[in-house]
Protein backbone atom coordinates (compact mmCIF):
# COMPACT_ATOMS: atom_id res chain seq x y z
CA UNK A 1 -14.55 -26.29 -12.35
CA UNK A 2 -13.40 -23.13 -13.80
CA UNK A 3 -12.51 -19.90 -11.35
CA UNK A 4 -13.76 -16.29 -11.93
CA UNK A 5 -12.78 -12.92 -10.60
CA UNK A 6 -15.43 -10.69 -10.41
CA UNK A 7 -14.39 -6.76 -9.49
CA UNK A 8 -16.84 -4.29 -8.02
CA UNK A 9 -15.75 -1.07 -7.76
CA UNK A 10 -17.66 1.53 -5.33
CA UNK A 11 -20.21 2.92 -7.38
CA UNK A 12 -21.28 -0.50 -7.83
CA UNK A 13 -21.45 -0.35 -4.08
CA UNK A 14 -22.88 2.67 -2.86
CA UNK A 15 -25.91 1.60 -1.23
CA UNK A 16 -27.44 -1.41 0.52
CA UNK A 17 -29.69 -1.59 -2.15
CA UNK A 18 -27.03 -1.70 -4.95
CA UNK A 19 -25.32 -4.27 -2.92
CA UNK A 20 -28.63 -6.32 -2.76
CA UNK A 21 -28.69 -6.04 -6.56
CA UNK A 22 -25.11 -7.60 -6.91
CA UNK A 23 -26.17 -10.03 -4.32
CA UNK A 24 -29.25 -11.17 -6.48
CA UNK A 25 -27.24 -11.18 -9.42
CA UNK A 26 -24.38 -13.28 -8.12
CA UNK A 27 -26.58 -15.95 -6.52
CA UNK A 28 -28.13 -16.29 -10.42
CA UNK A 29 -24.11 -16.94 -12.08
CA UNK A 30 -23.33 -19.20 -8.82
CA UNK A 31 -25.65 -22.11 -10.29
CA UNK A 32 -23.98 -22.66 -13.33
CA UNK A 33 -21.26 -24.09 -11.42
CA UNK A 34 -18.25 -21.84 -12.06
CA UNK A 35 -16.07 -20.75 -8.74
CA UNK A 36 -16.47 -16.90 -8.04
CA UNK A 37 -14.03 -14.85 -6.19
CA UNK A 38 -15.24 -11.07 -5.55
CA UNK A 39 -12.92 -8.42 -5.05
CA UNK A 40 -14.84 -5.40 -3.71
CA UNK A 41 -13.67 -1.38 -3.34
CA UNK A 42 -15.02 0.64 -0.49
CA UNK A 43 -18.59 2.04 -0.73
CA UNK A 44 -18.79 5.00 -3.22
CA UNK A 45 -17.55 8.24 -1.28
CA UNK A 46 -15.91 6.00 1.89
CA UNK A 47 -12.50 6.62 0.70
CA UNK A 48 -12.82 10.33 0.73
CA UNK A 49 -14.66 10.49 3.61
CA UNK A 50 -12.32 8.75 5.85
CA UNK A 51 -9.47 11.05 3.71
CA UNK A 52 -11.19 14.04 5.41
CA UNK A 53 -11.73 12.42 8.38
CA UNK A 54 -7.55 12.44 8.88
CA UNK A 55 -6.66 15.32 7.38
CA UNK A 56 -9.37 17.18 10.06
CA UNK A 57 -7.06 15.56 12.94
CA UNK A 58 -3.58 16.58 10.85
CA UNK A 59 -2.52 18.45 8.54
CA UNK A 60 -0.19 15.82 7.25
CA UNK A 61 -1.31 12.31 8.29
CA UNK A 62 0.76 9.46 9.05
CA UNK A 63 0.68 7.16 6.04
CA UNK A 64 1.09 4.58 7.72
CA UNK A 65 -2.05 5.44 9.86
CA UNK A 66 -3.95 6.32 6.60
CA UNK A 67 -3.44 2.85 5.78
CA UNK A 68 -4.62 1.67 8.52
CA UNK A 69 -8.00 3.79 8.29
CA UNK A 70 -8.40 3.78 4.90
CA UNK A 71 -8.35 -0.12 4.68
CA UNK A 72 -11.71 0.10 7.10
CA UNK A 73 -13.58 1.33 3.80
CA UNK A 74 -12.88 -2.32 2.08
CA UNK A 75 -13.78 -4.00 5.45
CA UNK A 76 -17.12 -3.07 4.95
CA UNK A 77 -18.04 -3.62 1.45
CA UNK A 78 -16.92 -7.10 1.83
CA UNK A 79 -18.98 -8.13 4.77
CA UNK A 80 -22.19 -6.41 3.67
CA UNK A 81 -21.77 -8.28 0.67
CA UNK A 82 -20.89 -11.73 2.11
CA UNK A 83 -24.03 -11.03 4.55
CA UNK A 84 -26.26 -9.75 1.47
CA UNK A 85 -25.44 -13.44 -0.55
CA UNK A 86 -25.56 -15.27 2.71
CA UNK A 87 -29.04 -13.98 2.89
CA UNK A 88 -29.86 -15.28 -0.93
CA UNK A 89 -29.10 -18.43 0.05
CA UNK A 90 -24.97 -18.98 -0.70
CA UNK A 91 -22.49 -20.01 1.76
CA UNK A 92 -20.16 -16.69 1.76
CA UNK A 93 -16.82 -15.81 3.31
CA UNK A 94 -14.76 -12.33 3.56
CA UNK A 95 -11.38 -11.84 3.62
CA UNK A 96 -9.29 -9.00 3.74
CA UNK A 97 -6.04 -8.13 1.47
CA UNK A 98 -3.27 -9.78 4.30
CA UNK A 99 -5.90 -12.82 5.13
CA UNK A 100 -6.07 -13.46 1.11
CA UNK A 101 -2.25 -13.15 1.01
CA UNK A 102 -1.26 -10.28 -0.92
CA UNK A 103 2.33 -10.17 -0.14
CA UNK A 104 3.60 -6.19 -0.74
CA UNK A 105 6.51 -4.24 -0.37
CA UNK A 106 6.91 -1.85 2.26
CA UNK A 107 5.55 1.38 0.64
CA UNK A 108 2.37 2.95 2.36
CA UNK A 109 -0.18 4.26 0.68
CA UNK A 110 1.44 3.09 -3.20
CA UNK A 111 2.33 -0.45 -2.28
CA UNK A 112 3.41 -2.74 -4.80
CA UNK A 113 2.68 -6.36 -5.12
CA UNK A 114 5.44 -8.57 -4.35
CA UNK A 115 3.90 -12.12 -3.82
CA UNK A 116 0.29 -13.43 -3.67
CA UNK A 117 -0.48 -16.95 -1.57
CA UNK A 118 -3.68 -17.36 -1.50
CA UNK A 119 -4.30 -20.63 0.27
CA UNK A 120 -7.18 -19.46 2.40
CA UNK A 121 -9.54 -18.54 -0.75
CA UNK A 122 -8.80 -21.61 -2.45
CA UNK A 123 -9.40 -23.77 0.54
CA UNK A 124 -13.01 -21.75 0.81
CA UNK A 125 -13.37 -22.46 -2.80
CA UNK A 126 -13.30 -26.39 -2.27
CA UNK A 127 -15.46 -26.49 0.37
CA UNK A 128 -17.88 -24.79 -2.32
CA UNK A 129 -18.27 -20.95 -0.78
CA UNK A 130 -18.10 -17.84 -2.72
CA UNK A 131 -15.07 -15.77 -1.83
CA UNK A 132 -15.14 -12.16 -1.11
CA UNK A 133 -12.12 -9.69 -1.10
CA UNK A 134 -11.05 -6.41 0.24
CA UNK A 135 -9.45 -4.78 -2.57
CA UNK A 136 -6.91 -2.13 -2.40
CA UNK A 137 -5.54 -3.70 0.51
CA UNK A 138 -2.40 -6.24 1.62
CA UNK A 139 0.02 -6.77 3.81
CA UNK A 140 3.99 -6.24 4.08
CA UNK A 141 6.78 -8.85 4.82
CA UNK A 142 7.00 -7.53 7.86
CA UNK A 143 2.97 -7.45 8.80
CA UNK A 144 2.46 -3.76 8.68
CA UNK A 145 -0.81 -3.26 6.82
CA UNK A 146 -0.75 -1.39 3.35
CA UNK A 147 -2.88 0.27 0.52
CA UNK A 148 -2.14 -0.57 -3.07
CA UNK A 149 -2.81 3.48 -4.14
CA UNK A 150 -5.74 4.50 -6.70
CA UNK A 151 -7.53 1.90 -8.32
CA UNK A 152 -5.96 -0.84 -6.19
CA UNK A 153 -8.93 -2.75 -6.15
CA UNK A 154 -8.57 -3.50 -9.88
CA UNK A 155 -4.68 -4.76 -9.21
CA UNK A 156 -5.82 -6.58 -6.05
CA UNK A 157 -8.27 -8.37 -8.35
CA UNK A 158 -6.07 -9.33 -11.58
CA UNK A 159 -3.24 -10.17 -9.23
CA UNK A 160 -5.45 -12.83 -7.75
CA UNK A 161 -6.85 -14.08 -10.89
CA UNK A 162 -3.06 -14.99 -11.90
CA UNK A 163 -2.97 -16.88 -8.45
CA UNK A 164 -5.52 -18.91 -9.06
CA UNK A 165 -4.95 -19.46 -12.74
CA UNK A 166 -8.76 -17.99 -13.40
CA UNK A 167 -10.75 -18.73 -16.56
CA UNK A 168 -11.15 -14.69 -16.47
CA UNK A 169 -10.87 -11.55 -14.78
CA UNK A 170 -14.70 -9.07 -14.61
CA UNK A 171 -13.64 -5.47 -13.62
CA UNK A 172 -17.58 -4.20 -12.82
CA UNK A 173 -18.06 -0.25 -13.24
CA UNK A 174 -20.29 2.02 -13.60
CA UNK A 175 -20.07 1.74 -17.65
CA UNK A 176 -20.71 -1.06 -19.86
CA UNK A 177 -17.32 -1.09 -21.01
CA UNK A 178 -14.25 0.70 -22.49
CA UNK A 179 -15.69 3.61 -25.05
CA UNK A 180 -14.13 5.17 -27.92
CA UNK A 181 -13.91 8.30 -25.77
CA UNK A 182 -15.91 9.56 -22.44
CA UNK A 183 -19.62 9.13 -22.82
CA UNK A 184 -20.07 11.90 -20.47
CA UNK A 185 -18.48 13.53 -22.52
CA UNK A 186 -19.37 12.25 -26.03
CA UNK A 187 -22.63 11.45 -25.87
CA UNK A 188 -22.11 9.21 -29.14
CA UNK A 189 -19.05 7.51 -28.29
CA UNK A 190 -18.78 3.97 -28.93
CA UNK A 191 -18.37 0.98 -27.28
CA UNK A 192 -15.40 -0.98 -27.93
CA UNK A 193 -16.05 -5.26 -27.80
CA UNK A 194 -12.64 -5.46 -27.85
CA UNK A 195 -9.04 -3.82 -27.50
CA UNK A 196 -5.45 -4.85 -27.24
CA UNK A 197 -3.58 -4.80 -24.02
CA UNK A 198 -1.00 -2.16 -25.33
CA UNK A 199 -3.71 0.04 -26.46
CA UNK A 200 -5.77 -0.18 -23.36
CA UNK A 201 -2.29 0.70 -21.25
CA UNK A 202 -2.07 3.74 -23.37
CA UNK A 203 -5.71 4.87 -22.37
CA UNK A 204 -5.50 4.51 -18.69
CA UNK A 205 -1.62 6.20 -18.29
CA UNK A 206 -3.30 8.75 -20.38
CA UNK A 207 -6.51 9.13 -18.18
CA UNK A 208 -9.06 6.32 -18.60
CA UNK A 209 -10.60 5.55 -15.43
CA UNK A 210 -12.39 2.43 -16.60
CA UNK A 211 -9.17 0.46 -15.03
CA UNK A 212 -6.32 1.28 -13.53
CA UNK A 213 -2.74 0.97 -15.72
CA UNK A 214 -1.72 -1.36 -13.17
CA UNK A 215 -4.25 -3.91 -13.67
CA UNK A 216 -3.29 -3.72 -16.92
CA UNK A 217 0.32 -4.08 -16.84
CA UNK A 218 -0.04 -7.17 -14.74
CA UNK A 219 -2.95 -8.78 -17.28
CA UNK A 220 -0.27 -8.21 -20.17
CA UNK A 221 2.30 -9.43 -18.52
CA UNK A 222 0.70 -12.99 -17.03
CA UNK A 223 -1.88 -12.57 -20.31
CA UNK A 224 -4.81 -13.07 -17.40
CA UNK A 225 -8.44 -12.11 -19.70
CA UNK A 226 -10.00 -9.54 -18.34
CA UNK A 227 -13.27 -7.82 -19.62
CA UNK A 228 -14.43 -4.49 -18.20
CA UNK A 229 -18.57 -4.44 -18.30
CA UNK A 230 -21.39 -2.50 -16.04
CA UNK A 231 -22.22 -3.80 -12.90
CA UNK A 232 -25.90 -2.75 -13.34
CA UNK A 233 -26.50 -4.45 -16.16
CA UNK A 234 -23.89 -7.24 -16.29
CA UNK A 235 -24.28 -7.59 -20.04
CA UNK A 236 -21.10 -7.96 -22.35
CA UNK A 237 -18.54 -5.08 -22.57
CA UNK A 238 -15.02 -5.29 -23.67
CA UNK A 239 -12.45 -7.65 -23.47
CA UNK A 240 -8.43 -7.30 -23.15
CA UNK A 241 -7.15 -9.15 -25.96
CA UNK A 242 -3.50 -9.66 -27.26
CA UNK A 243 -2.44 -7.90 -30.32
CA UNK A 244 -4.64 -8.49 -33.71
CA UNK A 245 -2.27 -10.24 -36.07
CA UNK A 246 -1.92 -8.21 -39.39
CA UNK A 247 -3.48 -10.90 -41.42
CA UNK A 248 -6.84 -10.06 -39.59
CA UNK A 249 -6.62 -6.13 -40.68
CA UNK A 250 -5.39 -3.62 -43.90
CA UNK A 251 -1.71 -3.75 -43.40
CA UNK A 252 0.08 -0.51 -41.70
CA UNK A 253 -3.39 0.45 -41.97
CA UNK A 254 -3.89 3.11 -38.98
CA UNK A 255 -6.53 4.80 -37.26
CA UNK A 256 -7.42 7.09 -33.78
CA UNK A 257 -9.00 3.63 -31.52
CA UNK A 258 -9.94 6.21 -28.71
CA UNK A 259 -9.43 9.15 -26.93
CA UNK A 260 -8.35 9.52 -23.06
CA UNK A 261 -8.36 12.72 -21.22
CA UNK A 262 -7.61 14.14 -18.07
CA UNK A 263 -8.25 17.73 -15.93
CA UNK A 264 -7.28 19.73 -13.14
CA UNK A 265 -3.39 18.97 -13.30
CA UNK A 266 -0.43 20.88 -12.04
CA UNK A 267 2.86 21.63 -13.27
CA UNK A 268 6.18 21.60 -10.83
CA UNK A 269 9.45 23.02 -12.55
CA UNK A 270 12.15 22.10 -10.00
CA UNK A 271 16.14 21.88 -10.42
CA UNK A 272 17.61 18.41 -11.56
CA UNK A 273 19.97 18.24 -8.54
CA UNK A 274 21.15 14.98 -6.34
CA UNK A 275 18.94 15.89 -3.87
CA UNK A 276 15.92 15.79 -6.35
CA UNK A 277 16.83 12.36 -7.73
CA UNK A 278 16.84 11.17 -4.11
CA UNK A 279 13.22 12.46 -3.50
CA UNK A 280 12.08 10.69 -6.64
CA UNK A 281 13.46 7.04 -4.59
CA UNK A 282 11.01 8.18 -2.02
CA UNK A 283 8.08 9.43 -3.76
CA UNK A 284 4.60 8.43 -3.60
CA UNK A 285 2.15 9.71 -5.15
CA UNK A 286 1.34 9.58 -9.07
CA UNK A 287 2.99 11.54 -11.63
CA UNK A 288 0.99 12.16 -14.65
CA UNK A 289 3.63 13.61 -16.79
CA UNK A 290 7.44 14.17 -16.70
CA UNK A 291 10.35 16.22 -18.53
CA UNK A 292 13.63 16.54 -17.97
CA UNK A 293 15.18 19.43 -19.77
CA UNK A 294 18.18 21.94 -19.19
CA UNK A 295 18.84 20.96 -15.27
CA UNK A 296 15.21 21.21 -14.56
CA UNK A 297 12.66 18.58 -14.03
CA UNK A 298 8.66 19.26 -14.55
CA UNK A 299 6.46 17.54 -13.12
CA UNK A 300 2.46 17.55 -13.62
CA UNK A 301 0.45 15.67 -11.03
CA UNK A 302 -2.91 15.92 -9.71
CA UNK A 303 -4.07 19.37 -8.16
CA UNK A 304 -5.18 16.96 -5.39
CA UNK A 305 -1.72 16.36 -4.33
CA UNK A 306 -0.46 19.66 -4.49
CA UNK A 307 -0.64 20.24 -0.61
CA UNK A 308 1.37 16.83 0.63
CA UNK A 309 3.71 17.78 -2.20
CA UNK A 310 4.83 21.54 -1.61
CA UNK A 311 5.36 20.33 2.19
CA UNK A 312 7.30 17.13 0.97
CA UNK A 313 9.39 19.61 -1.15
CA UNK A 314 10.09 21.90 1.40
CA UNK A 315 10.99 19.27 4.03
CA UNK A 316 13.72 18.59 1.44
CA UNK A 317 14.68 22.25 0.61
CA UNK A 318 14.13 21.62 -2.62
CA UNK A 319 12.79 24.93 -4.52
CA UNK A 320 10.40 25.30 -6.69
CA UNK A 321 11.13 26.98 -9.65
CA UNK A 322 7.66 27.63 -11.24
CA UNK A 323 4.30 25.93 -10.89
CA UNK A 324 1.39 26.65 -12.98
CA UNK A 325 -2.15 24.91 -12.34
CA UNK A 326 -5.04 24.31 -14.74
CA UNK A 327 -3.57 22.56 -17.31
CA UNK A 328 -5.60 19.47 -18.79
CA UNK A 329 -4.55 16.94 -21.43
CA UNK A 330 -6.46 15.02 -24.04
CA UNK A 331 -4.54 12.17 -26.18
CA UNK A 332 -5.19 10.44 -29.04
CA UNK A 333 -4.69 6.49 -28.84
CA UNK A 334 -3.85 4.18 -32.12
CA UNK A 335 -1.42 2.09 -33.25
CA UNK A 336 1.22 3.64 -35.26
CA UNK A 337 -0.42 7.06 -35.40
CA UNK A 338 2.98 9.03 -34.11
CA UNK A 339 4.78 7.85 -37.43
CA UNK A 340 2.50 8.85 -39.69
CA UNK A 341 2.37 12.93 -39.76
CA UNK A 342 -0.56 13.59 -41.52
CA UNK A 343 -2.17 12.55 -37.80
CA UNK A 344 -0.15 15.75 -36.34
CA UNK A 345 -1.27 17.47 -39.19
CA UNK A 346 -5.05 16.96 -38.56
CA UNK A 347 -4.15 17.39 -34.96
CA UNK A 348 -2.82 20.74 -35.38
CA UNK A 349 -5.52 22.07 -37.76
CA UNK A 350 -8.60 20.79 -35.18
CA UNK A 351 -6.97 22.43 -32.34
CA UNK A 352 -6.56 25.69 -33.72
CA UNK A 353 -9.44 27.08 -31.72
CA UNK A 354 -7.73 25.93 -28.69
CA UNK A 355 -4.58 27.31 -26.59
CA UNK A 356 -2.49 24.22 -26.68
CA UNK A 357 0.94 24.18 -24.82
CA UNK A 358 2.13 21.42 -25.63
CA UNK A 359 2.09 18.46 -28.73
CA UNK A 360 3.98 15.04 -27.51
CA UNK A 361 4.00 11.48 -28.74
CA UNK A 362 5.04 7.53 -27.32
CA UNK A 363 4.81 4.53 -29.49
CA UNK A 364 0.64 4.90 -29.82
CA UNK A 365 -0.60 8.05 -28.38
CA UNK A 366 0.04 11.81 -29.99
CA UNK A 367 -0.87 14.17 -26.46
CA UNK A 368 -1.80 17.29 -26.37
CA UNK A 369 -1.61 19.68 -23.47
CA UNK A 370 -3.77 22.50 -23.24
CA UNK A 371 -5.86 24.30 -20.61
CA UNK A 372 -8.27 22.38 -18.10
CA UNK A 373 -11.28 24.27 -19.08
CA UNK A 374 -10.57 23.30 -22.96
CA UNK A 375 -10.16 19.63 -22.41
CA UNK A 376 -13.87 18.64 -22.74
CA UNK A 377 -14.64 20.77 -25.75
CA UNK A 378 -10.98 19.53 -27.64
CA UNK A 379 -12.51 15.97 -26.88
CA UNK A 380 -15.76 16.53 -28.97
CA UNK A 381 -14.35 17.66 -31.83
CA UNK A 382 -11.51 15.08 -31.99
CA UNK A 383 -13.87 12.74 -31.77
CA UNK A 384 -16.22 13.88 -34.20
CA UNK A 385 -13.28 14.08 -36.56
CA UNK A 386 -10.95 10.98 -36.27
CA UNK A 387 -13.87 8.39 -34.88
CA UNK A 388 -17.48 10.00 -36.23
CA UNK A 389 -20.49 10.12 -35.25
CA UNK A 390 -22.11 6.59 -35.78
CA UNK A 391 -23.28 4.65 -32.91
């Protein structure tokens, strides 16, 4: 009897009656005699709620007690949702991140995963019960609970499918898949069946919020199949597949697969001194971008972070040389595209009506940094260009 790991993230989850619809729709897969293991994010909107709910007591919350709180969001998806399938009929159980055993490290609020023992879900699992998780969530070595950071659910869930050597890994959203670029954006884009693990990486470092980078890293590294799809519909969307041998292809044939973006960022110039390299052992929150140059360090993170930052900085008397806010980035994704410079060249010529800042490259992505309020607009015609129009 073959496992699955089914991930719902919180717009899947942000009513009763959405979690009814799962419910329905889970009881119809459980007949066919397949194991199913859910792995659940807080109702839509919890997480910030409870956020603001801190940050009205203090201005610079405990993260340990965040943890704490914020973990209360994942409590409750999972037992609605064990109650909702209990209620179609299905013998149900929750668990939360430290009762599945998801061993981390010490690090609140960006925990990493260190060890998963999951005993307790597979025991359920014989005894014939569907299985449902707290995402996000786990617990240290030494018992202190912990969050896994944004889109922890998704890690929480391919983590466990490697435990229990699953037949394949769901990640449920609020799209039916990964697209060729945002369809709130594009309303055209396309829907990809499949892409490669490297590509996919490339995508969600670069802003894809389909799933999170780490989810990723861990399905290429343990090669766990995952396939992202809609949670409304439940009907195929794409799978993460290994690298397409050149034999099935043009060779050194490239072209743009899709395009991530992302908004609202912030740049930090600060010097390169000991004392910054020791904040960096410590630090906790993402960093979108980095670049050393000169003595100086820049960093570009999330204007959401910019508060907890500027105090972390100046608890370490560390100055801050410049900042500058608005800044966006949109970045082309495709194998072998940064060798070939007639990419840069079409880059360069399509962006003209833009104010870029800034033209980078890695091993598949050419990025380009420009303002925040340009971002959506640079996406369009990028598209329109390197992908087309065709449904």
């Amino acid at each position: 009897m073959a496992i699955i790991v089914k991930k719902f993230g919180g717009t899947s989850l942000g009513s009763i009656e959405l979690i009814r619809n799962i419910a329905r729709r889970i009881a119809l897969e459980a007949g066919k005699g397949d194991s199913l293991v859910l792995v659940v994010s807080a109702m839509a909107k919890t997480t910030d709620e409870l956020i603001n709910l801190a940050y009205q007591i203090s201005e610079h919350p405990s993260r340990r007690e965040l943890d704490m709180l914020l973990t209360a969001g994942e409590r409750i998806s999972m037992s609605l949702l064990s109650l909702a399938l209990q209620e179609e009929g299905y013998s149900s159980i929750s668990f939360t991140g430290s009762q599945s055993g998801i061993i981390t490290d010490e690090r609140h609020g960006n925990a990493r995963i260190l060890n998963v023992n999951a005993f307790r879900i597979k025991e359920e699992l014989d005894k014939g019960k569907i299985v449902i998780v707290a995402g996000f969530q786990g617990v240290s070595q030494s018992k202190e609970i912990t969050t896994l950071g944004r889109g922890g659910s998704d890690t929480s869930a391919v983590a466990l499918a490697c435990y229990l050597q699953a037949k394949k890994c769901e990640i449920y959203t609020d799209v039916d898949g990964v697209y060729t670029a945002d369809p709130k954006i594009v309303s055209n884009a396309k829907l990809l069946p499949a892409i490669d693990y490297s590509q996919m990486l490339a995508l969600s470092y670069n802003g894809s919020k389909v799933i999170h980078p780490r989810a990723v890293e861990f399905a290429y590294k343990y090669s766990i199949p995952v396939e992202i799809k809609s949670s409304f519909t439940f009907a195929p969307g794409t799978m993460l597949i290994q690298e397409k041998s050149f034999k099935e292809e043009n060779m050194e044939e490239r072209h743009i697969t899709a395009i991530a973006h992302k908004e609202n960022l912030l740049s930090y110039i600060i010097p390169e001194t000991e004392e910054t390299i020791d904040l960096l052992k410590i630090w906790n929150w993402e960093i979108f971008k980095y670049l050393a140059i000169e003595n100086q360090l820049e960093l570009i993170i999330e204007e959401k972070y910019d508060k907890e930052i500027q105090y972390l900085l100046s608890q370490k008397e560390i100055p801050i040389l410049k900042t500058e806010n608005g800044i966006g980035y949109v970045t082309l994704v495709g194998l072998g595209i940064n060798l070939d410079p007639s990419f840069l060249a079409d880059t360069l010529k399509l962006c003209q009506p833009f104010h870029i800042k800034r033209i980078q490259h890695s091993d598949k992505t050419i990025e380009i940094m420009l303002p925040s309020s340009e971002v959506k607009d640079c996406v369009q015609i990028l598209h329109s260009a390197f992908i087309g129009c065709e449904k």
